[in-house]
PDB file of N, CA and C in Angstrom:
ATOM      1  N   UNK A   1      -7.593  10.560  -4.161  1.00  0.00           N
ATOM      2  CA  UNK A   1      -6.482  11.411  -4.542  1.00  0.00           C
ATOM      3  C   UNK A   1      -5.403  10.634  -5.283  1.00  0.00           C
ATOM      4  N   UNK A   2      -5.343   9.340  -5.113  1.00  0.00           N
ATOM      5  CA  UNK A   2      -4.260   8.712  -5.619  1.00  0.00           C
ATOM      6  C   UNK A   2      -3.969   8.564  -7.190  1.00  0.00           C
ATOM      7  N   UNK A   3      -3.351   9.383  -7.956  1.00  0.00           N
ATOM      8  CA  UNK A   3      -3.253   9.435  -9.232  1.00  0.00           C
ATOM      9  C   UNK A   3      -3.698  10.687 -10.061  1.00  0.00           C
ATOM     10  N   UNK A   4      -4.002  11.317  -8.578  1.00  0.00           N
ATOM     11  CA  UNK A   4      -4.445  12.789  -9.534  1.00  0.00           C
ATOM     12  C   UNK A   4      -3.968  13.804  -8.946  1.00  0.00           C
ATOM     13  N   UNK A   5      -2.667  13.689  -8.245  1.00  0.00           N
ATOM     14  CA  UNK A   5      -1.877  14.985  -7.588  1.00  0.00           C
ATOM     15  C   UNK A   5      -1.062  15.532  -8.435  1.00  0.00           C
ATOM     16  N   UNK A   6      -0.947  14.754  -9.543  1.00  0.00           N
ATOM     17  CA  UNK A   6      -0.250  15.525 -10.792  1.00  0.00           C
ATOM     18  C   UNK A   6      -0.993  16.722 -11.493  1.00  0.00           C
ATOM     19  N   UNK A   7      -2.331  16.005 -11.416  1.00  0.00           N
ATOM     20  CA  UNK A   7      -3.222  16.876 -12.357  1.00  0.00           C
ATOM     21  C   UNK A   7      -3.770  18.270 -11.517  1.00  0.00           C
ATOM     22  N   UNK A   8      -3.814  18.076 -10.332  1.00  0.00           N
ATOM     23  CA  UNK A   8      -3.988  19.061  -9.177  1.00  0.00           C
ATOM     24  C   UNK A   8      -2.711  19.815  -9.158  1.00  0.00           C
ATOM     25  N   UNK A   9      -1.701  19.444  -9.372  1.00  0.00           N
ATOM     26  CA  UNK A   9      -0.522  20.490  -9.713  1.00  0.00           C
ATOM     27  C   UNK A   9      -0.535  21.234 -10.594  1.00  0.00           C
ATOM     28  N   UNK A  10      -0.835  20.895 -11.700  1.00  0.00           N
ATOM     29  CA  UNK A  10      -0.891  21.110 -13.315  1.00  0.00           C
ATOM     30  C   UNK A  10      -1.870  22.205 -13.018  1.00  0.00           C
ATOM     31  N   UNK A  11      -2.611  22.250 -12.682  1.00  0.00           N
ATOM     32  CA  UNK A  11      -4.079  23.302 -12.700  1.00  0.00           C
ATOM     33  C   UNK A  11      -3.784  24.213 -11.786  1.00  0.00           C
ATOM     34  N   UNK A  12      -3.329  24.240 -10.546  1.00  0.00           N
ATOM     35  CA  UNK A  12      -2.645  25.132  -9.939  1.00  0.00           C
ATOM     36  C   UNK A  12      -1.827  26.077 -10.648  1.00  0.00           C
ATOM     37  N   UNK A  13      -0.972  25.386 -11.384  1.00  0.00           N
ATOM     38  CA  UNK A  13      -0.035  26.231 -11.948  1.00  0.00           C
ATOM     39  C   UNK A  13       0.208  27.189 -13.126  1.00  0.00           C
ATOM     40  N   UNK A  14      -1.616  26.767 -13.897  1.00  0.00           N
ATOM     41  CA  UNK A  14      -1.989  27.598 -14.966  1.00  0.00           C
ATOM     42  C   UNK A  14      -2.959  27.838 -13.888  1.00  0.00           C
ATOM     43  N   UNK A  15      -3.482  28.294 -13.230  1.00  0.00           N
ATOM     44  CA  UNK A  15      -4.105  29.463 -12.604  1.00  0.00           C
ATOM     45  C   UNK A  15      -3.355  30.493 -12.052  1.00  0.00           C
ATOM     46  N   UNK A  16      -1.554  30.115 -11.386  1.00  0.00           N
ATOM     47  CA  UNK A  16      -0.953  30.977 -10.919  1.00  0.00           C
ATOM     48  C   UNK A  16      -0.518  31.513 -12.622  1.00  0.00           C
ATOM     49  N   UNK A  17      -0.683  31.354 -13.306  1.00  0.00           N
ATOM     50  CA  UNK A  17      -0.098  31.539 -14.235  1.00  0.00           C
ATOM     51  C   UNK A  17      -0.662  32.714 -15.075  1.00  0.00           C
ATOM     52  N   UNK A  18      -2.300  32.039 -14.840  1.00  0.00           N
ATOM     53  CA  UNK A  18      -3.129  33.434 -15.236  1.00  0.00           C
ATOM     54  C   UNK A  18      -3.492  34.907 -14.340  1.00  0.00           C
ATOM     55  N   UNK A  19      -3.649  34.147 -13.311  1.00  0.00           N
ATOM     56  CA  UNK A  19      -3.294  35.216 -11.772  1.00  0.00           C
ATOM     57  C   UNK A  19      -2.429  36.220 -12.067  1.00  0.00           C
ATOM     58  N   UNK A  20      -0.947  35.519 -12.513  1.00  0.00           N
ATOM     59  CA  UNK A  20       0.077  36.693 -12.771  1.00  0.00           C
ATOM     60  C   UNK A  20      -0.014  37.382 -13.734  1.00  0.00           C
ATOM     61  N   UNK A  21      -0.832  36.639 -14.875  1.00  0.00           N
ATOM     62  CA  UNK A  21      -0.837  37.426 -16.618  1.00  0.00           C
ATOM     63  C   UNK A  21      -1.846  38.889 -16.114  1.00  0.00           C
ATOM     64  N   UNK A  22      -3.017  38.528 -15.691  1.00  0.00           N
ATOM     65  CA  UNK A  22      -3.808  39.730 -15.361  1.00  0.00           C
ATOM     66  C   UNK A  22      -3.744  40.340 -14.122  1.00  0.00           C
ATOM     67  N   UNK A  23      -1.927  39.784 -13.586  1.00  0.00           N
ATOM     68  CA  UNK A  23      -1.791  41.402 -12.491  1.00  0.00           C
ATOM     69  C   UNK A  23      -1.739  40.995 -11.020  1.00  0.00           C
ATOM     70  N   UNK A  24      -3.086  39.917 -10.924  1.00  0.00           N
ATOM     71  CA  UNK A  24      -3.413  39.593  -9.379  1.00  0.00           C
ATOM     72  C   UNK A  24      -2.287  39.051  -8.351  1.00  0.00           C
ATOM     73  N   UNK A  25      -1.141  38.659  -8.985  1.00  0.00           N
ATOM     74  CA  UNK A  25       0.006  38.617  -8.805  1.00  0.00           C
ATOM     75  C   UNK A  25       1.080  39.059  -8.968  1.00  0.00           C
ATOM     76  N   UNK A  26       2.207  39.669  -7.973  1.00  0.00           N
ATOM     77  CA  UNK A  26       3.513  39.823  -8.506  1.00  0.00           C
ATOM     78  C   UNK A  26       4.424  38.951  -9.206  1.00  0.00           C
ATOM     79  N   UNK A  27       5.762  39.633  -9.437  1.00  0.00           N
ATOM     80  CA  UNK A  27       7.096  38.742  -9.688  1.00  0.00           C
ATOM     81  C   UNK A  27       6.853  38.113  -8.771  1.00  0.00           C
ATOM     82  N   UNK A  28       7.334  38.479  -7.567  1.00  0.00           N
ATOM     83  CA  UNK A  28       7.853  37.599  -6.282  1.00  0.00           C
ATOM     84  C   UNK A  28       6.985  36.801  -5.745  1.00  0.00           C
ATOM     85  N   UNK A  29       5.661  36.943  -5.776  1.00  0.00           N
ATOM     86  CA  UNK A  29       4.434  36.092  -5.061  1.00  0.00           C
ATOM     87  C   UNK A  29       4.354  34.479  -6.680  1.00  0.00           C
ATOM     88  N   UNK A  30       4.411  35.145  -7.625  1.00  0.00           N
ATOM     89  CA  UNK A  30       4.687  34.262  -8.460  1.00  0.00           C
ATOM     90  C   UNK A  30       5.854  33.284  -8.683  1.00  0.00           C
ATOM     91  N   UNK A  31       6.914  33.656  -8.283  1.00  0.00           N
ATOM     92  CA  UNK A  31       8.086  32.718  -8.395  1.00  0.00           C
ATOM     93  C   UNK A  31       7.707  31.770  -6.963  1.00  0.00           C
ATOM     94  N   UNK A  32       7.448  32.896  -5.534  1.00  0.00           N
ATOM     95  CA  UNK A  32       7.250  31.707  -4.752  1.00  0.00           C
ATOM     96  C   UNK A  32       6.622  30.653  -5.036  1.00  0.00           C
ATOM     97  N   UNK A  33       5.119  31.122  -5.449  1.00  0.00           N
ATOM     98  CA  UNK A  33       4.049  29.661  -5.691  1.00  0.00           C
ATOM     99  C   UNK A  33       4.318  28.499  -6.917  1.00  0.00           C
ATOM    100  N   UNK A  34       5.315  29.286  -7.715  1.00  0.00           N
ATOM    101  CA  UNK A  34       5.590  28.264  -8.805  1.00  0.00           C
ATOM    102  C   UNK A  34       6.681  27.253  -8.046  1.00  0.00           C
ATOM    103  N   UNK A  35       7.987  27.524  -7.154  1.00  0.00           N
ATOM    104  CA  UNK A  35       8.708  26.828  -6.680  1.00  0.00           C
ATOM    105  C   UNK A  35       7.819  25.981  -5.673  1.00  0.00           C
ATOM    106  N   UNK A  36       7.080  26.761  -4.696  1.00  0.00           N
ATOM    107  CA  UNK A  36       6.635  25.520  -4.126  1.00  0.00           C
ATOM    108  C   UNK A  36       5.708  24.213  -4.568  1.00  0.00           C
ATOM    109  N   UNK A  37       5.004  25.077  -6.085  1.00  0.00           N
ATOM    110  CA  UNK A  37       4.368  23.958  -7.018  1.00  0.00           C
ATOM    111  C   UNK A  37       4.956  22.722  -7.761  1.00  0.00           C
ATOM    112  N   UNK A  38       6.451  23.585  -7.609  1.00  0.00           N
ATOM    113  CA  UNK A  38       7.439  22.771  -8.389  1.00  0.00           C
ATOM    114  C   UNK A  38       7.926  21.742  -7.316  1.00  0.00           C
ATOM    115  N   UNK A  39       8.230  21.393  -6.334  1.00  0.00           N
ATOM    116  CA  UNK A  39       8.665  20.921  -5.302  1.00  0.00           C
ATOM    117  C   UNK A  39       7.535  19.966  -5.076  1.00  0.00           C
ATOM    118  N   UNK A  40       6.410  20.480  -4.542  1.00  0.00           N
ATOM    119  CA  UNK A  40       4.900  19.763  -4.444  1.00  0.00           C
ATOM    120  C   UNK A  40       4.693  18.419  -5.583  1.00  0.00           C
ATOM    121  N   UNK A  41       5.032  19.009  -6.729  1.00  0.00           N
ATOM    122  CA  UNK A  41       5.060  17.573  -8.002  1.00  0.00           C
ATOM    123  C   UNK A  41       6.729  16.440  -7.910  1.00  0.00           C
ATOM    124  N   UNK A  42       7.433  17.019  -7.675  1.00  0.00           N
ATOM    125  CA  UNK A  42       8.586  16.586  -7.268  1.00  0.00           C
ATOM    126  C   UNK A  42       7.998  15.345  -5.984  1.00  0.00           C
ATOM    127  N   UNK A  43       7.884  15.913  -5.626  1.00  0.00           N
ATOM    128  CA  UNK A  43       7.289  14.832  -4.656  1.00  0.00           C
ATOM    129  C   UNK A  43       6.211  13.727  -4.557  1.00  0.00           C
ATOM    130  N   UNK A  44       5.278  14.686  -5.265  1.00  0.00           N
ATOM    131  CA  UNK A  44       3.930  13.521  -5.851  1.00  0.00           C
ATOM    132  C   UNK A  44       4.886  12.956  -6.424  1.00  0.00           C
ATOM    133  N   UNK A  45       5.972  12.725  -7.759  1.00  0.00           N
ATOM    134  CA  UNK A  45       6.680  11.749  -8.683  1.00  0.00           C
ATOM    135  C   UNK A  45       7.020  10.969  -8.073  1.00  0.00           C
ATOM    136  N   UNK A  46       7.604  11.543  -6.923  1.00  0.00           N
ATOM    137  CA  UNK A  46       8.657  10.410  -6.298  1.00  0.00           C
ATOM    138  C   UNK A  46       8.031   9.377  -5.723  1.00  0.00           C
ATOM    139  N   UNK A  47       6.965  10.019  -5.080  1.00  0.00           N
ATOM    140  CA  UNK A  47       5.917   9.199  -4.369  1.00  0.00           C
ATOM    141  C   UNK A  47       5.088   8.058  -5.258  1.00  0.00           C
ATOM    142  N   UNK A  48       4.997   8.238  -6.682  1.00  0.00           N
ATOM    143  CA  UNK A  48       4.155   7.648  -7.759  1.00  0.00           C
ATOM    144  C   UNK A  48       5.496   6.424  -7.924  1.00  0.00           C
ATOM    145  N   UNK A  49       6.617   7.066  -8.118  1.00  0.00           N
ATOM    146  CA  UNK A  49       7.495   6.190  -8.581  1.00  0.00           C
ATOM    147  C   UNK A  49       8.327   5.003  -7.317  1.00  0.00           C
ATOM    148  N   UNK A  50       7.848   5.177  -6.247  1.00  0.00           N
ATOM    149  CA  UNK A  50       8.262   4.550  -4.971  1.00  0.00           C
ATOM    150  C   UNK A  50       6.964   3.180  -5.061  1.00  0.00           C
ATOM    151  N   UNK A  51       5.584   3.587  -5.208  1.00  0.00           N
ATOM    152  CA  UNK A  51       4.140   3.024  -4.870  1.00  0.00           C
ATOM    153  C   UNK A  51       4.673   2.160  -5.789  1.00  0.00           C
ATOM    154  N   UNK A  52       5.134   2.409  -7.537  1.00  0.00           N
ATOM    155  CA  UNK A  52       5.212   1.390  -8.309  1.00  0.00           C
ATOM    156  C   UNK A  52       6.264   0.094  -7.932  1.00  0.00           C
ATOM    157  N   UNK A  53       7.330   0.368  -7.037  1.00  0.00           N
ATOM    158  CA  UNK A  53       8.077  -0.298  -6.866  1.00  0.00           C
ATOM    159  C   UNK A  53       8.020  -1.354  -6.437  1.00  0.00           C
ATOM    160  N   UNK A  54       7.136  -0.939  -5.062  1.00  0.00           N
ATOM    161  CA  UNK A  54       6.492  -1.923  -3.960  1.00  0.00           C
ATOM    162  C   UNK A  54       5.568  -3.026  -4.716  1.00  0.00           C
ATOM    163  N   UNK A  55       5.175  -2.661  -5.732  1.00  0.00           N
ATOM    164  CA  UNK A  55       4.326  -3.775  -6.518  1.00  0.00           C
ATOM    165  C   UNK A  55       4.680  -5.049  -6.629  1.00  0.00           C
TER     166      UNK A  55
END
C-alpha cells in the first residue's frame, strides 16, 4: 500500500463522480463521500510528507 493511497483516492473519486453523473447517487450522499475522500488524501499527504522526513 505504501505509495499508492493517493492513487486509491483518485479512483474512488472518479467513480463517486460517475455514480453521481448517472444518478446512483444524490447531492447529499455525494458531497458526503467526496469530503470524506477529501480528508482520507489529506491524510495519506501528511502521512507521505512526515515518512519523508524521518529519512
Amino acid at each position: 500500500m505504501k505509495g499508492k493511497k493517493t492513487y486509491i483516492f483518485v479512483a474512488l473519486g472518479i467513480l463517486s463522480a460517475i455514480a453521481y453523473s448517472q444518478g446512483w447517487l444524490n447531492e447529499k450522499a455525494f458531497d458526503v463521500v467526496i469530503s470524506i475522500l477529501g480528508f482520507g488524501s489529506i491524510a495519506a499527504l501528511r502521512n507521505g510528507v512526515a515518512e519523508k522526513g524521518q529519512r
